[in-house]
PDB file of N, CA and C in Angstrom:
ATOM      1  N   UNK A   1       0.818  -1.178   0.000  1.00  0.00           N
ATOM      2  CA  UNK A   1       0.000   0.000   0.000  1.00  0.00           C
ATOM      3  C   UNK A   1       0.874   1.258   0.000  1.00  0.00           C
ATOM      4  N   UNK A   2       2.044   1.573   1.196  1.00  0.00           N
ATOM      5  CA  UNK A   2       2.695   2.575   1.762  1.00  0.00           C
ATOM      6  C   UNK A   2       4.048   1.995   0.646  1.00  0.00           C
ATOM      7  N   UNK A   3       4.849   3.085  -0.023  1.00  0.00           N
ATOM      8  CA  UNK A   3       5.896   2.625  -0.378  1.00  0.00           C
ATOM      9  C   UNK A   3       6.844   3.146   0.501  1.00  0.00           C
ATOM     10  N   UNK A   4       7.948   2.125   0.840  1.00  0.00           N
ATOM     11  CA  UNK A   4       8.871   3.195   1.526  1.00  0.00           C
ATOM     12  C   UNK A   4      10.100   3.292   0.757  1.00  0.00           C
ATOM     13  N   UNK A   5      10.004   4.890   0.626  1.00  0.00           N
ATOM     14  CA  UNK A   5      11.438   5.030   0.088  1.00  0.00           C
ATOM     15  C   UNK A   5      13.099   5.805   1.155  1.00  0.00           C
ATOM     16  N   UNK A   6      13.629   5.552   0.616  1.00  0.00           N
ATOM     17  CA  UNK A   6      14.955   6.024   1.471  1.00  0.00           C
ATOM     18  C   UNK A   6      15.542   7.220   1.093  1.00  0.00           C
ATOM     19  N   UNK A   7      15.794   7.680   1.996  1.00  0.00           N
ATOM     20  CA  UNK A   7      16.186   9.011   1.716  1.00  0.00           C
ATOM     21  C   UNK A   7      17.490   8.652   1.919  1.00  0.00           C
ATOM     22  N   UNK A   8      18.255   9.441   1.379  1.00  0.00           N
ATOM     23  CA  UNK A   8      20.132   9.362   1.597  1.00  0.00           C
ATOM     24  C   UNK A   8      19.830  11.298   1.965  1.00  0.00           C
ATOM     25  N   UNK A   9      21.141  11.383   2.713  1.00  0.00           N
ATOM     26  CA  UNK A   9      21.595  12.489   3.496  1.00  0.00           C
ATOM     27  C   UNK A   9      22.911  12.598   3.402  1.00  0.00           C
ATOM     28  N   UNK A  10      23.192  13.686   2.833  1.00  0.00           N
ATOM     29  CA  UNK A  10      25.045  13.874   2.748  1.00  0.00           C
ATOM     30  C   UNK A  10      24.817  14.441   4.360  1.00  0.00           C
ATOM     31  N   UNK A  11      26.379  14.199   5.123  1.00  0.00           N
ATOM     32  CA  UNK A  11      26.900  14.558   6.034  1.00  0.00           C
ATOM     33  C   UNK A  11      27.291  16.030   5.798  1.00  0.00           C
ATOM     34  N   UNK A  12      26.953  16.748   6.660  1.00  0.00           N
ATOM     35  CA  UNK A  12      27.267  17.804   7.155  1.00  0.00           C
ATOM     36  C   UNK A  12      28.099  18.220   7.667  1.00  0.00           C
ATOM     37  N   UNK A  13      29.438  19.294   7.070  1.00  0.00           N
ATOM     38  CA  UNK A  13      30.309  19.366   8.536  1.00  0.00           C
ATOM     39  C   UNK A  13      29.976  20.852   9.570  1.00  0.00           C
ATOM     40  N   UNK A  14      30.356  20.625  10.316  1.00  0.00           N
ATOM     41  CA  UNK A  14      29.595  21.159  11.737  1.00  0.00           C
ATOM     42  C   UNK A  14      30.204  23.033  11.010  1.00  0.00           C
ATOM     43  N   UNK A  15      29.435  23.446  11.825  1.00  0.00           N
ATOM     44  CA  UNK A  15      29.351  25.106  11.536  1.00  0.00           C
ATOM     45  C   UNK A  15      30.087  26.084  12.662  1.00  0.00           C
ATOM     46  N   UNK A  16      31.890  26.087  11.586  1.00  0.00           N
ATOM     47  CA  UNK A  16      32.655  26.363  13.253  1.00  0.00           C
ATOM     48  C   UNK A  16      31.980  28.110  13.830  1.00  0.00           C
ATOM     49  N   UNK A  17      31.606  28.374  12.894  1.00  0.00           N
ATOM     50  CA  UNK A  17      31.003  30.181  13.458  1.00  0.00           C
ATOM     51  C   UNK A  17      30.177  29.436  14.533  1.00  0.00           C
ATOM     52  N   UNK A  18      29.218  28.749  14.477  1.00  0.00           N
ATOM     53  CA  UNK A  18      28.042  28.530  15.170  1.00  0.00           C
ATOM     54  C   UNK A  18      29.143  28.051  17.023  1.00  0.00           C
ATOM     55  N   UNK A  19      29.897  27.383  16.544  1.00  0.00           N
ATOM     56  CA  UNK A  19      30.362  26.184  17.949  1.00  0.00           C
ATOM     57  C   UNK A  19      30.904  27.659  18.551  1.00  0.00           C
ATOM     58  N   UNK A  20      32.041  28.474  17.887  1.00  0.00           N
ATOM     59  CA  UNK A  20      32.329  29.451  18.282  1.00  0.00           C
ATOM     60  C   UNK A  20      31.660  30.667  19.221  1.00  0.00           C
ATOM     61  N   UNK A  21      30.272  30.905  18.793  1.00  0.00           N
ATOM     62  CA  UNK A  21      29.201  31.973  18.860  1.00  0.00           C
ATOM     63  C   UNK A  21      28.622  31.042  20.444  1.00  0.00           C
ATOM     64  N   UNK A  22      28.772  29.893  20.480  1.00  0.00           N
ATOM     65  CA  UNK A  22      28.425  29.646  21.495  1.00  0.00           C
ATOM     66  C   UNK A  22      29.240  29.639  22.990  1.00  0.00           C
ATOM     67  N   UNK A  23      30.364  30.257  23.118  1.00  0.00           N
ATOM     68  CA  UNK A  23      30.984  30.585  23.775  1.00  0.00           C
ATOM     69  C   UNK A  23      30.920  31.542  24.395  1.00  0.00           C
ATOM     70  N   UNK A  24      29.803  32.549  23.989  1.00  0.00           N
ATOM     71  CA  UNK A  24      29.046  33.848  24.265  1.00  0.00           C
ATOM     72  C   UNK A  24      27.762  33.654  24.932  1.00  0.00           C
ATOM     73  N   UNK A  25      27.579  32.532  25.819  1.00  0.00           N
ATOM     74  CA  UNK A  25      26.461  32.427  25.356  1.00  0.00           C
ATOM     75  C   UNK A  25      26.541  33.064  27.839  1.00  0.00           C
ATOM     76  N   UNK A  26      26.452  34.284  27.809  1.00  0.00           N
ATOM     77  CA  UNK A  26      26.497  34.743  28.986  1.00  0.00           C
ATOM     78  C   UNK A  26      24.832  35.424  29.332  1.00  0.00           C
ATOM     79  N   UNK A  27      25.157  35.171  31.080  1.00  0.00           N
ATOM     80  CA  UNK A  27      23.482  35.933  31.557  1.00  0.00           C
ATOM     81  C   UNK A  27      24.153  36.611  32.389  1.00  0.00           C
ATOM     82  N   UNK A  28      23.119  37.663  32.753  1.00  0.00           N
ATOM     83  CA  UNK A  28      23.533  38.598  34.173  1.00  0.00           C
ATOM     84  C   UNK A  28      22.489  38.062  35.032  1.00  0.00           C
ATOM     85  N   UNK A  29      23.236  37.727  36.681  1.00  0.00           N
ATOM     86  CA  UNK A  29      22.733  36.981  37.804  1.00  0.00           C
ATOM     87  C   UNK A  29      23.226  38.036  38.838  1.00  0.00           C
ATOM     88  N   UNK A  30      22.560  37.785  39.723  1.00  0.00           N
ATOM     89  CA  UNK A  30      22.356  38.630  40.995  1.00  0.00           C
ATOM     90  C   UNK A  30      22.732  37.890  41.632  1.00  0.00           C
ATOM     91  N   UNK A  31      23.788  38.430  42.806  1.00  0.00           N
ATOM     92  CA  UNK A  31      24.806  37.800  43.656  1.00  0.00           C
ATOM     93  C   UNK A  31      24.948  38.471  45.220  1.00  0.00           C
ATOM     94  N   UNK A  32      24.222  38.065  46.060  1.00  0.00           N
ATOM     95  CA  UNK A  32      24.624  38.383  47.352  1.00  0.00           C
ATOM     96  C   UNK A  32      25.578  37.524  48.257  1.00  0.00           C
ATOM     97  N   UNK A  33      26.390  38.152  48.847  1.00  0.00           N
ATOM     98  CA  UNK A  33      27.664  38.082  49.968  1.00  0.00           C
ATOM     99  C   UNK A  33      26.860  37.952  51.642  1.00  0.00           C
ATOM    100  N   UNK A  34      26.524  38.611  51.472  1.00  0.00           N
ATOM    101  CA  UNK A  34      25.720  38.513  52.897  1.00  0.00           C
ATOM    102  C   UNK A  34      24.207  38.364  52.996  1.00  0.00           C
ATOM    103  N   UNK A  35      23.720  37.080  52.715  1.00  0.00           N
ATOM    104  CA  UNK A  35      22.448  36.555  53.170  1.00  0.00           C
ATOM    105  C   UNK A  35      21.071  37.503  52.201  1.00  0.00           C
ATOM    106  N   UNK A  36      21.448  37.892  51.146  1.00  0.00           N
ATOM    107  CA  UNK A  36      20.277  38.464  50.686  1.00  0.00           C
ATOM    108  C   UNK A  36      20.051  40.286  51.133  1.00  0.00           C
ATOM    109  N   UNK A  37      21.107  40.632  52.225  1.00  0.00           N
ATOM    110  CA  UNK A  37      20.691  42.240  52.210  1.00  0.00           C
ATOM    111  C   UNK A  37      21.104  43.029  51.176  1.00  0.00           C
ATOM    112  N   UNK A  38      22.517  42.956  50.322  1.00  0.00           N
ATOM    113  CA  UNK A  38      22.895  43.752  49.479  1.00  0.00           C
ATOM    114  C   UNK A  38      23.368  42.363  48.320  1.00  0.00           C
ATOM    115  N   UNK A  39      22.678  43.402  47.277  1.00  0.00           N
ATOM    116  CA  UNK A  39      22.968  42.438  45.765  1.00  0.00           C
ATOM    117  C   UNK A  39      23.458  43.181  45.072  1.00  0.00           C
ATOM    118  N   UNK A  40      24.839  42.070  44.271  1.00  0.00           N
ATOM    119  CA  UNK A  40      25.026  42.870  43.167  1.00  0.00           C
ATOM    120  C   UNK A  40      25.272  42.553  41.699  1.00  0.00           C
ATOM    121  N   UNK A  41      25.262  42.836  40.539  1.00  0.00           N
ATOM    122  CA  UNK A  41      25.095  41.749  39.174  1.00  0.00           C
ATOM    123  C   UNK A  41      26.374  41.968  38.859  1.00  0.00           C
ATOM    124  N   UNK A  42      26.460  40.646  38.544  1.00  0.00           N
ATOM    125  CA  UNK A  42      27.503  39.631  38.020  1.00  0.00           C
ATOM    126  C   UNK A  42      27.164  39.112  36.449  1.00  0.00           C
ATOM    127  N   UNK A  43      28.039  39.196  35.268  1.00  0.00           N
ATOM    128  CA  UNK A  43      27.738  38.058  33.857  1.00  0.00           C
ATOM    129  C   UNK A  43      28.648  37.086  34.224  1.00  0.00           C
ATOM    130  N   UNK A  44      27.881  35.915  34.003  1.00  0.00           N
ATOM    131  CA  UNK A  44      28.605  34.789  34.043  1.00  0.00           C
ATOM    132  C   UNK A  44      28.669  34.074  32.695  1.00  0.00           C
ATOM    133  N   UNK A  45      29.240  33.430  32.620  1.00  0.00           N
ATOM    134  CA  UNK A  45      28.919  32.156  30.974  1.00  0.00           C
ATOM    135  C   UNK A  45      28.141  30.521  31.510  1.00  0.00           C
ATOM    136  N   UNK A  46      26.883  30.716  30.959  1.00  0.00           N
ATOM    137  CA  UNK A  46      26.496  29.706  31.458  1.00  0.00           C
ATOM    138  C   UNK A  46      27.313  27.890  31.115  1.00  0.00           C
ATOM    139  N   UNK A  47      28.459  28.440  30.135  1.00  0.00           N
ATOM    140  CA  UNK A  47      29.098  27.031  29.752  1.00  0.00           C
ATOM    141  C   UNK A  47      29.760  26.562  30.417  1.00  0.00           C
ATOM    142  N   UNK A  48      30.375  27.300  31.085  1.00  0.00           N
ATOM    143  CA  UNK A  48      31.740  27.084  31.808  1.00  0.00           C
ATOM    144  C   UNK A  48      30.984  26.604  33.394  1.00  0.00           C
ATOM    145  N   UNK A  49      32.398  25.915  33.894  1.00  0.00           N
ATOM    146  CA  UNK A  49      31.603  25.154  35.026  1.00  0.00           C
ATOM    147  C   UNK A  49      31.673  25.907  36.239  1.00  0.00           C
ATOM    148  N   UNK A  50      31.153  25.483  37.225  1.00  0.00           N
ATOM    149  CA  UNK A  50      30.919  26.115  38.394  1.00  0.00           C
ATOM    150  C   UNK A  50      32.125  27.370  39.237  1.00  0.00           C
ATOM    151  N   UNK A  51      32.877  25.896  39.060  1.00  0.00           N
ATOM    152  CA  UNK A  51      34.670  26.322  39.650  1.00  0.00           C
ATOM    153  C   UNK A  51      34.975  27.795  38.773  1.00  0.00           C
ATOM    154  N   UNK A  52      34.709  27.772  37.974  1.00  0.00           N
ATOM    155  CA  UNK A  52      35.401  28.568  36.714  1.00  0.00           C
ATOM    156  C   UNK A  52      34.302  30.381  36.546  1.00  0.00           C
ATOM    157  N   UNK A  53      33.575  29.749  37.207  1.00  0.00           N
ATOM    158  CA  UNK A  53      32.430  31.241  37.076  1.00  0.00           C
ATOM    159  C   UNK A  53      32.680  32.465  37.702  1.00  0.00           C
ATOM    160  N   UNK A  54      33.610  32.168  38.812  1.00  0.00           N
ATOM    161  CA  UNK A  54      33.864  33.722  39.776  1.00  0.00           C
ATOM    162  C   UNK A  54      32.897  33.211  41.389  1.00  0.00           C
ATOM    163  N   UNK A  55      32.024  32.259  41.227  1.00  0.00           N
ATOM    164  CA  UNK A  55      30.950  32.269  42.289  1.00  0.00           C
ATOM    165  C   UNK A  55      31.485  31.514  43.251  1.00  0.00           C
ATOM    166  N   UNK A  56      31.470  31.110  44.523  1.00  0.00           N
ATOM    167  CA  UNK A  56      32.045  30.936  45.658  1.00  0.00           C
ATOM    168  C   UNK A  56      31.473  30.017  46.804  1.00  0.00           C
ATOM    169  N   UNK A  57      31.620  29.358  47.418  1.00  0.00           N
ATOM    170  CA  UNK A  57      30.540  28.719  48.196  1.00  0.00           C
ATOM    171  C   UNK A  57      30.229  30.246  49.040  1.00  0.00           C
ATOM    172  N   UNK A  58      29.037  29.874  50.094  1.00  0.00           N
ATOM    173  CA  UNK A  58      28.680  30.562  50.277  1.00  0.00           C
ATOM    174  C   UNK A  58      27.665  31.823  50.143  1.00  0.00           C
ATOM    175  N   UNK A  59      27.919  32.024  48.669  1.00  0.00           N
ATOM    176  CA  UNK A  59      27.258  33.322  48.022  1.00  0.00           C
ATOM    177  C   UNK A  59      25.735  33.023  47.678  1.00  0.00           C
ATOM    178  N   UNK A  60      24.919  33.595  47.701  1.00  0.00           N
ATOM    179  CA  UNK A  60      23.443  33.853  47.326  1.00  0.00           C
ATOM    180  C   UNK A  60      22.862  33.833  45.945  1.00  0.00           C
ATOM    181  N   UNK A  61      22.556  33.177  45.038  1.00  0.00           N
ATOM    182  CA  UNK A  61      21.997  33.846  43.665  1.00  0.00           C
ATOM    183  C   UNK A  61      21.018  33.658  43.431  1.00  0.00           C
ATOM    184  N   UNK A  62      20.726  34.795  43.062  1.00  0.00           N
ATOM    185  CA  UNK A  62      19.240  35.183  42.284  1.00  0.00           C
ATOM    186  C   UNK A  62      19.334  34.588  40.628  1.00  0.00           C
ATOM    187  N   UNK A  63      18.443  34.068  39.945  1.00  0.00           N
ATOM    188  CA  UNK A  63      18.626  33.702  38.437  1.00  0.00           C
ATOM    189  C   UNK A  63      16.909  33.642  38.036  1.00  0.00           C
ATOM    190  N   UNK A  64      16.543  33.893  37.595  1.00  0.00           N
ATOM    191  CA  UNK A  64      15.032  33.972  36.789  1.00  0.00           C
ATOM    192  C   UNK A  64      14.063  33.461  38.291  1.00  0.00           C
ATOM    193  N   UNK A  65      13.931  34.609  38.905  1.00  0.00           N
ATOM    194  CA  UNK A  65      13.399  34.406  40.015  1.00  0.00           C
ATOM    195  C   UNK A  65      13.366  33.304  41.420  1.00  0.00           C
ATOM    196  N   UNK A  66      14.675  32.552  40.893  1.00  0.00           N
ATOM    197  CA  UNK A  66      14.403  31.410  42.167  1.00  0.00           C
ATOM    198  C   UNK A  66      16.256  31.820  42.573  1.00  0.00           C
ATOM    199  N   UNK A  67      15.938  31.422  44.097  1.00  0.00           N
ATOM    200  CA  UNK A  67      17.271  31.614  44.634  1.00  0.00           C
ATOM    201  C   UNK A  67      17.698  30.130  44.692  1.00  0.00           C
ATOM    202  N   UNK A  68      19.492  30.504  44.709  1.00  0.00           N
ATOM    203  CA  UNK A  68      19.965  29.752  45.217  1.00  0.00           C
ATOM    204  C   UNK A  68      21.427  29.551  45.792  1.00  0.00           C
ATOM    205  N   UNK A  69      21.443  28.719  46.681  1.00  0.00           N
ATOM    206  CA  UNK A  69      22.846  28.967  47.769  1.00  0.00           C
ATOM    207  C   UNK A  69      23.973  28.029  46.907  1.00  0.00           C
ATOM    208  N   UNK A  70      25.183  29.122  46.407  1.00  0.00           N
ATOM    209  CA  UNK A  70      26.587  28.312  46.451  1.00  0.00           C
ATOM    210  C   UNK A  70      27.020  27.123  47.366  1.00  0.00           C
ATOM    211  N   UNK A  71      27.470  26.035  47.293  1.00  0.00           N
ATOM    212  CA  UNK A  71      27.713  24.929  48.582  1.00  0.00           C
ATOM    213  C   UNK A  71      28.964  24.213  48.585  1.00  0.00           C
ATOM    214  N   UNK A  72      29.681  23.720  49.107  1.00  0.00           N
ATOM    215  CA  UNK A  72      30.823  22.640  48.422  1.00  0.00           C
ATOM    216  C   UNK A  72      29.933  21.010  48.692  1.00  0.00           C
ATOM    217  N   UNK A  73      30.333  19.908  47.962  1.00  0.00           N
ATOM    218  CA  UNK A  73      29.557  18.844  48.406  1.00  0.00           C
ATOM    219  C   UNK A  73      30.672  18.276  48.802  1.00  0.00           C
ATOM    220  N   UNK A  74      30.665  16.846  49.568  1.00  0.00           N
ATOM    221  CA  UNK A  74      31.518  16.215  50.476  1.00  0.00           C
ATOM    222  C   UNK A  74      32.892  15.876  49.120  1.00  0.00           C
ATOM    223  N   UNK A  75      32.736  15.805  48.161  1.00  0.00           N
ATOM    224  CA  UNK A  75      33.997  15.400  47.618  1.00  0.00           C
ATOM    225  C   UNK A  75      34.605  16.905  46.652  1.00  0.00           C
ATOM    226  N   UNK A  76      34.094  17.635  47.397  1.00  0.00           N
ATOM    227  CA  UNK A  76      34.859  18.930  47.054  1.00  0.00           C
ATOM    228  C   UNK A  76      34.446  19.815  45.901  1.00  0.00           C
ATOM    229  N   UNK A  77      33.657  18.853  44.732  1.00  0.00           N
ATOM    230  CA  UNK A  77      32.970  20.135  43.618  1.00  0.00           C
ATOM    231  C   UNK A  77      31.852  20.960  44.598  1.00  0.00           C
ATOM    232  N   UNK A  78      31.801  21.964  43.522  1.00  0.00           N
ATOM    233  CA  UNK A  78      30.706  23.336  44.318  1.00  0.00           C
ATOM    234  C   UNK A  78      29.456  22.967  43.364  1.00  0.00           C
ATOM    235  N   UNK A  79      28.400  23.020  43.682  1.00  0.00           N
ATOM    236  CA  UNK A  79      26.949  22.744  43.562  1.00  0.00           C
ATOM    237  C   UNK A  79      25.692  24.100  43.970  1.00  0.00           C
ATOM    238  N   UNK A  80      25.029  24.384  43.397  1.00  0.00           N
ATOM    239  CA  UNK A  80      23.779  25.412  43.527  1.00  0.00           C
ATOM    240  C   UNK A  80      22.741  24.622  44.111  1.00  0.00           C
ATOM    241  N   UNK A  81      22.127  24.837  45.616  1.00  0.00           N
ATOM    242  CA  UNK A  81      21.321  24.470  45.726  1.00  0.00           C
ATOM    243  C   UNK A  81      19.694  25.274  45.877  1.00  0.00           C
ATOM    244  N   UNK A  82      18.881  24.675  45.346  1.00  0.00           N
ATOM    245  CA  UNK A  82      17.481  25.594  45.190  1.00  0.00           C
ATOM    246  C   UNK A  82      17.044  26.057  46.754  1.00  0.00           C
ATOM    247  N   UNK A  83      16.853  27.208  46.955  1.00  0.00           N
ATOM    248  CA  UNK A  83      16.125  27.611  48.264  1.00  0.00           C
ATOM    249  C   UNK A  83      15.007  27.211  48.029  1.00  0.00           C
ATOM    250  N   UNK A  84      14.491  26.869  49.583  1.00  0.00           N
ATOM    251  CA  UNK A  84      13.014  26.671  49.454  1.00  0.00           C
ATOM    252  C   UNK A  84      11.961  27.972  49.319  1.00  0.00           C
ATOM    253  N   UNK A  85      10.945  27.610  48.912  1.00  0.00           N
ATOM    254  CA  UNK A  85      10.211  28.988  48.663  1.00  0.00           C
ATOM    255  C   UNK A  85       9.541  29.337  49.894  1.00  0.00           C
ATOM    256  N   UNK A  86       9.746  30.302  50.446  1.00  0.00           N
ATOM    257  CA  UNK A  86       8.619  30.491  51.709  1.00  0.00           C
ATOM    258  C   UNK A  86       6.962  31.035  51.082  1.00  0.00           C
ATOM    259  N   UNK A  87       6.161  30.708  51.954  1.00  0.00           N
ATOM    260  CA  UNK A  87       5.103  31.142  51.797  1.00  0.00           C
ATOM    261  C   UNK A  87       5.052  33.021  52.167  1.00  0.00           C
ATOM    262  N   UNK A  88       4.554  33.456  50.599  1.00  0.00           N
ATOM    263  CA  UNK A  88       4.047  34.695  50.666  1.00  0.00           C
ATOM    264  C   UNK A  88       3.005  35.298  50.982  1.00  0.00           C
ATOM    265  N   UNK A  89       2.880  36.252  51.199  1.00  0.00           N
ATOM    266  CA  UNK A  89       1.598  36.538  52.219  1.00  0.00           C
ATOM    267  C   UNK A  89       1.306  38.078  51.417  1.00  0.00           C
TER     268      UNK A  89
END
């Protein structure tokens, strides 16, 4: 009933502007030092890893409305963990 035909596909080689352009690929995040009283913005590159961002255990960030706390975990990488949301009133 259905014929099936095959498609062939030449290979593509990858698009070095594109791999490049993605190396840009930065946000501005809000960064408090002390517990949320004073903030201040920071660009980071979201590619690059934790270690490598400027951010610190400790520190506070704000990112598209949800916070979250810098941490070290027991084998020493640094990790973002989500604050909980308190109830607003």
């Amino acid at each position: 009933m259905f014929e099936c035909q095959e498609e062939k596909y030449s290979q593509i080689a990858p698009d070095l502007d594109y791999t490049e352009s993605m190396s840009n690929n930065q946000t501005a995040i809000k960064v408090s030092v002390d517990g949320g009283v004073t903030w201040s913005k920071i660009t980071v590159d979201l590619l690059q890893s934790l270690e490598e961002s400027g951010l610190k255990p400790g520190y506070l960030v704000l990112h598209n409305g949800e916070r979250y706390h810098v941490t070290t975990l027991d084998d020493g990488t640094m990790a973002m963990a989500k604050e909980a949301r308190r109830n607003r009133k």
